[in-house]
N, C-alpha and C. Protein backbone atom coordinates (compact mmCIF):
# COMPACT_ATOMS: atom_id res chain seq x y z
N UNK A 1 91.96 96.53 36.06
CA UNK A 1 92.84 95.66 35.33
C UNK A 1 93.29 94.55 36.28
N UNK A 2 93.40 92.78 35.57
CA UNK A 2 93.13 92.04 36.79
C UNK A 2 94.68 91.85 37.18
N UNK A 3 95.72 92.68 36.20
CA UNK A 3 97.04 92.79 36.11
C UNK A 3 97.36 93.66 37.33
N UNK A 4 97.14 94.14 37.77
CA UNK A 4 97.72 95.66 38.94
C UNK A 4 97.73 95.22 40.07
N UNK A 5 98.53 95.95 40.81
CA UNK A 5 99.02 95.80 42.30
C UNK A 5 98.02 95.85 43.14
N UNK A 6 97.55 96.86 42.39
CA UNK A 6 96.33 97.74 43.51
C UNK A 6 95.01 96.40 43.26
N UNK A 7 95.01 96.19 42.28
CA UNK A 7 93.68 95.27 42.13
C UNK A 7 93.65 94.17 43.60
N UNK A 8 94.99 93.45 43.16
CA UNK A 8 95.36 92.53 44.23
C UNK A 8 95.45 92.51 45.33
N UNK A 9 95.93 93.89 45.62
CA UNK A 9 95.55 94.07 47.62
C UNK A 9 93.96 94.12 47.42
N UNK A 10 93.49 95.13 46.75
CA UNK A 10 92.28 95.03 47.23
C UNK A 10 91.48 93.44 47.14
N UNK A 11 91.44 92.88 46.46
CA UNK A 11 91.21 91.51 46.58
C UNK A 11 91.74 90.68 47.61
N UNK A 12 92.44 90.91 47.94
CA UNK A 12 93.21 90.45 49.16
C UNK A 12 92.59 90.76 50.27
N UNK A 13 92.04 92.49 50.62
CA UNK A 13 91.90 92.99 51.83
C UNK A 13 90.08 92.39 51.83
N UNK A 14 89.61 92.27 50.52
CA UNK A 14 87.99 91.67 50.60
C UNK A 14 87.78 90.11 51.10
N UNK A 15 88.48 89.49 50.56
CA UNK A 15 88.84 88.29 50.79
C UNK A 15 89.03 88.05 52.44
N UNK A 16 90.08 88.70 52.86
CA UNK A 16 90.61 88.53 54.46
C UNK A 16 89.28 88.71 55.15
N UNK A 17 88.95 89.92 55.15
CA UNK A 17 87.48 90.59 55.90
C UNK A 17 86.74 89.76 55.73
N UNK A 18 86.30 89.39 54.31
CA UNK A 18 84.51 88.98 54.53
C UNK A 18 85.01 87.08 55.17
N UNK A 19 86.27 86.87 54.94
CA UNK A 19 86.69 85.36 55.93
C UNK A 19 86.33 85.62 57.42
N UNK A 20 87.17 86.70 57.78
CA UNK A 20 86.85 87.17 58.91
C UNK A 20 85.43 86.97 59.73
N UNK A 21 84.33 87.67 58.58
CA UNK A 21 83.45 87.89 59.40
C UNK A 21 82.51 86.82 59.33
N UNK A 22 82.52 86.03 58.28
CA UNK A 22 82.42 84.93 58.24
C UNK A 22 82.33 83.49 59.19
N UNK A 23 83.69 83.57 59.63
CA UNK A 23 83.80 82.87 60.94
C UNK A 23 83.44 83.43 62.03
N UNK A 24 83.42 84.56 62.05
CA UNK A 24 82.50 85.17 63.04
C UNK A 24 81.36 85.01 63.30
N UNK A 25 80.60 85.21 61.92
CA UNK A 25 79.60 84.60 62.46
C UNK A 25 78.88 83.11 62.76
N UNK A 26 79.52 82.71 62.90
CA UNK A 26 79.22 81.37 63.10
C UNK A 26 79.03 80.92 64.86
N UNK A 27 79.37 81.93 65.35
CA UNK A 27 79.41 81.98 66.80
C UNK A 27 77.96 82.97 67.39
N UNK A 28 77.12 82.66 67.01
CA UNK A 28 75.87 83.34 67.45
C UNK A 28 75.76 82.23 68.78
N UNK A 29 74.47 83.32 69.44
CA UNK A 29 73.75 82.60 70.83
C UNK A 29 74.01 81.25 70.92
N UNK A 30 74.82 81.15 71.55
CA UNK A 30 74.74 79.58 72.56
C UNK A 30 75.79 78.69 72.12
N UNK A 31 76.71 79.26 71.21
CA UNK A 31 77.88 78.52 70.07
C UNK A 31 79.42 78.96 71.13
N UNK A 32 80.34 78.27 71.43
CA UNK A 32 81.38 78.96 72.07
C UNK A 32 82.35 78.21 71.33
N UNK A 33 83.70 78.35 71.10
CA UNK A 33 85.15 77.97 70.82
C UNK A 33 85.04 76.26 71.03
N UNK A 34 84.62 75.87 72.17
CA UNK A 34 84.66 74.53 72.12
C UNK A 34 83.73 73.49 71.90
N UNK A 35 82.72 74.64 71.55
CA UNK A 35 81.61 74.02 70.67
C UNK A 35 81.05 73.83 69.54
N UNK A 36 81.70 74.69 68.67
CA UNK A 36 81.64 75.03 67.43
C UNK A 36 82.71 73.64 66.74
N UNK A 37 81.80 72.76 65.49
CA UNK A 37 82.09 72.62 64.75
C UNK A 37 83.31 72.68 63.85
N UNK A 38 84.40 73.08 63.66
CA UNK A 38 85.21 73.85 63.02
C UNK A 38 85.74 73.27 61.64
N UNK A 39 85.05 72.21 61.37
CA UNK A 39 85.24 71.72 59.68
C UNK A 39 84.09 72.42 59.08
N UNK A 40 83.08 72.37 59.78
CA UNK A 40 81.73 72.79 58.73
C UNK A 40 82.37 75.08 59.28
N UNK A 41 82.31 75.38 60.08
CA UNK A 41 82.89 76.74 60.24
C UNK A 41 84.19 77.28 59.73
N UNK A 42 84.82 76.08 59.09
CA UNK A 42 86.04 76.92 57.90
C UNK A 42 85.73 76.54 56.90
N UNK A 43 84.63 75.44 56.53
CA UNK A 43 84.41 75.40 55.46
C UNK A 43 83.46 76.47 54.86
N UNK A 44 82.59 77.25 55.77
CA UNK A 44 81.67 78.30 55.02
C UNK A 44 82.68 79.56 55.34
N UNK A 45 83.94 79.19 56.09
CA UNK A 45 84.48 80.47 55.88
C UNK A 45 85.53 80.55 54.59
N UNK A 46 85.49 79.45 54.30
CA UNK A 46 86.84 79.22 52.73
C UNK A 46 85.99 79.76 51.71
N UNK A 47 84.39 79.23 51.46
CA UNK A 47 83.11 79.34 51.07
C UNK A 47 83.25 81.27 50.58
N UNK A 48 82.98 81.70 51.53
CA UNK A 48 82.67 83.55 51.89
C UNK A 48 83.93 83.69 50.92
N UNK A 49 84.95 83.52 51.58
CA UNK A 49 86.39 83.81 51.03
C UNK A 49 86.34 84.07 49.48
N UNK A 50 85.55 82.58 49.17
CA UNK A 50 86.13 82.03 47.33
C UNK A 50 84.79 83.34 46.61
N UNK A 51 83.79 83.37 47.45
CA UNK A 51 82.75 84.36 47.10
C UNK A 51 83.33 85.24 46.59
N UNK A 52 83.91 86.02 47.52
CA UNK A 52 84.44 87.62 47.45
C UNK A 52 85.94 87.38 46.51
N UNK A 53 86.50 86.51 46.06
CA UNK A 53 87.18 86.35 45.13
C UNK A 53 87.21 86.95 43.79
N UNK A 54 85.88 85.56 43.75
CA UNK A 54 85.15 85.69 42.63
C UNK A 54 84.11 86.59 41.51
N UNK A 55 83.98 87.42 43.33
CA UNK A 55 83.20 88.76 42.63
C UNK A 55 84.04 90.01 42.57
N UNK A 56 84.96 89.97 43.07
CA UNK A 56 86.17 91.19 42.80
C UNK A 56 86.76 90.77 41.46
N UNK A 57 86.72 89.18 40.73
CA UNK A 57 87.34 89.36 39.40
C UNK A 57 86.07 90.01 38.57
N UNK A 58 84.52 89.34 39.04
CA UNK A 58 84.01 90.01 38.12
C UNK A 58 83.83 91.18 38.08
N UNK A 59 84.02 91.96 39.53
CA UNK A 59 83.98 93.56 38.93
C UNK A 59 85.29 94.13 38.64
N UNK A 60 86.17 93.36 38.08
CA UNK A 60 87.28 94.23 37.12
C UNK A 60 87.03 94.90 36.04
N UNK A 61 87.57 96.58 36.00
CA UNK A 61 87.13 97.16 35.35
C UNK A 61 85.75 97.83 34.67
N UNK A 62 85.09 97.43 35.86
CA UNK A 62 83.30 98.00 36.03
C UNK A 62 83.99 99.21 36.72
N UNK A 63 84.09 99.09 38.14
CA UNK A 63 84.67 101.02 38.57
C UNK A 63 85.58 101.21 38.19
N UNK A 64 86.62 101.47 39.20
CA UNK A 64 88.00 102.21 38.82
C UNK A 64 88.62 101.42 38.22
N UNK A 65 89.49 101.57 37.76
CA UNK A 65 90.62 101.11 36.37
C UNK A 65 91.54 100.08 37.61
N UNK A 66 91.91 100.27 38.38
CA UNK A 66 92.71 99.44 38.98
C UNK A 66 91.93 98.98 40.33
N UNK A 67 91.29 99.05 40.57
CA UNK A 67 89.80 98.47 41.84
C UNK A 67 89.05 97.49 41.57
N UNK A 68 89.52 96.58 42.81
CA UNK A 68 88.39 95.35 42.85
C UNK A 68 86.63 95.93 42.82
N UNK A 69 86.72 96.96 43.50
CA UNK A 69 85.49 97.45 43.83
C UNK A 69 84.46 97.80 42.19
N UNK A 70 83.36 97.68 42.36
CA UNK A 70 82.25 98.37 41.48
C UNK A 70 81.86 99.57 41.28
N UNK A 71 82.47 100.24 42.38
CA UNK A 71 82.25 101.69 42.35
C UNK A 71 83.28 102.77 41.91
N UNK A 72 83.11 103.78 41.47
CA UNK A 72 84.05 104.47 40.74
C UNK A 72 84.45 105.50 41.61
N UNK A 73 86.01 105.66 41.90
CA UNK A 73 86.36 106.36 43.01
C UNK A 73 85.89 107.90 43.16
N UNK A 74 85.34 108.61 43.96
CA UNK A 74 85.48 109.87 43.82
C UNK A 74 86.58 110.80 44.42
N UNK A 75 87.11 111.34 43.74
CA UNK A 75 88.30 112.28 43.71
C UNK A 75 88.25 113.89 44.38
């Protein structure tokens, strides 16, 4: 439900992470802090971000009743 608490952290905690790793990776072989780009490297990290947004609304209510996730919790 895209109403619930729980939905929203979890959207929240997908969102943070896949930003995270996102800008992470952008720092492969030979890339350092003062070499990197950082308009085009927050822009594919806003990018990742709006991704995982967008796909936690669409899996509302595919798994658990209150889970961003697709999968259905096991208990």
């Amino acid at each position: 439900m895209l109403a619930s608490k729980t939905f929203f952290y979890d959207l929240a905690e997908r969102a943070i992470k896949t930003a995270a790793q996102a800008l992470l990776a952008v720092f492969v072989a030979g890339v350092t802090i003062m070499s990197v780009d950082w308009v085009d490297a927050l822009a594919i990290t806003g990018t990742a971000a709006l991704v995982s947004i967008l796909t936690s609304i669409a899996s509302a209510g595919v798994g658990s009743r209150d889970s961003a996730s697709l999968v259905t919790q096991v208990e």
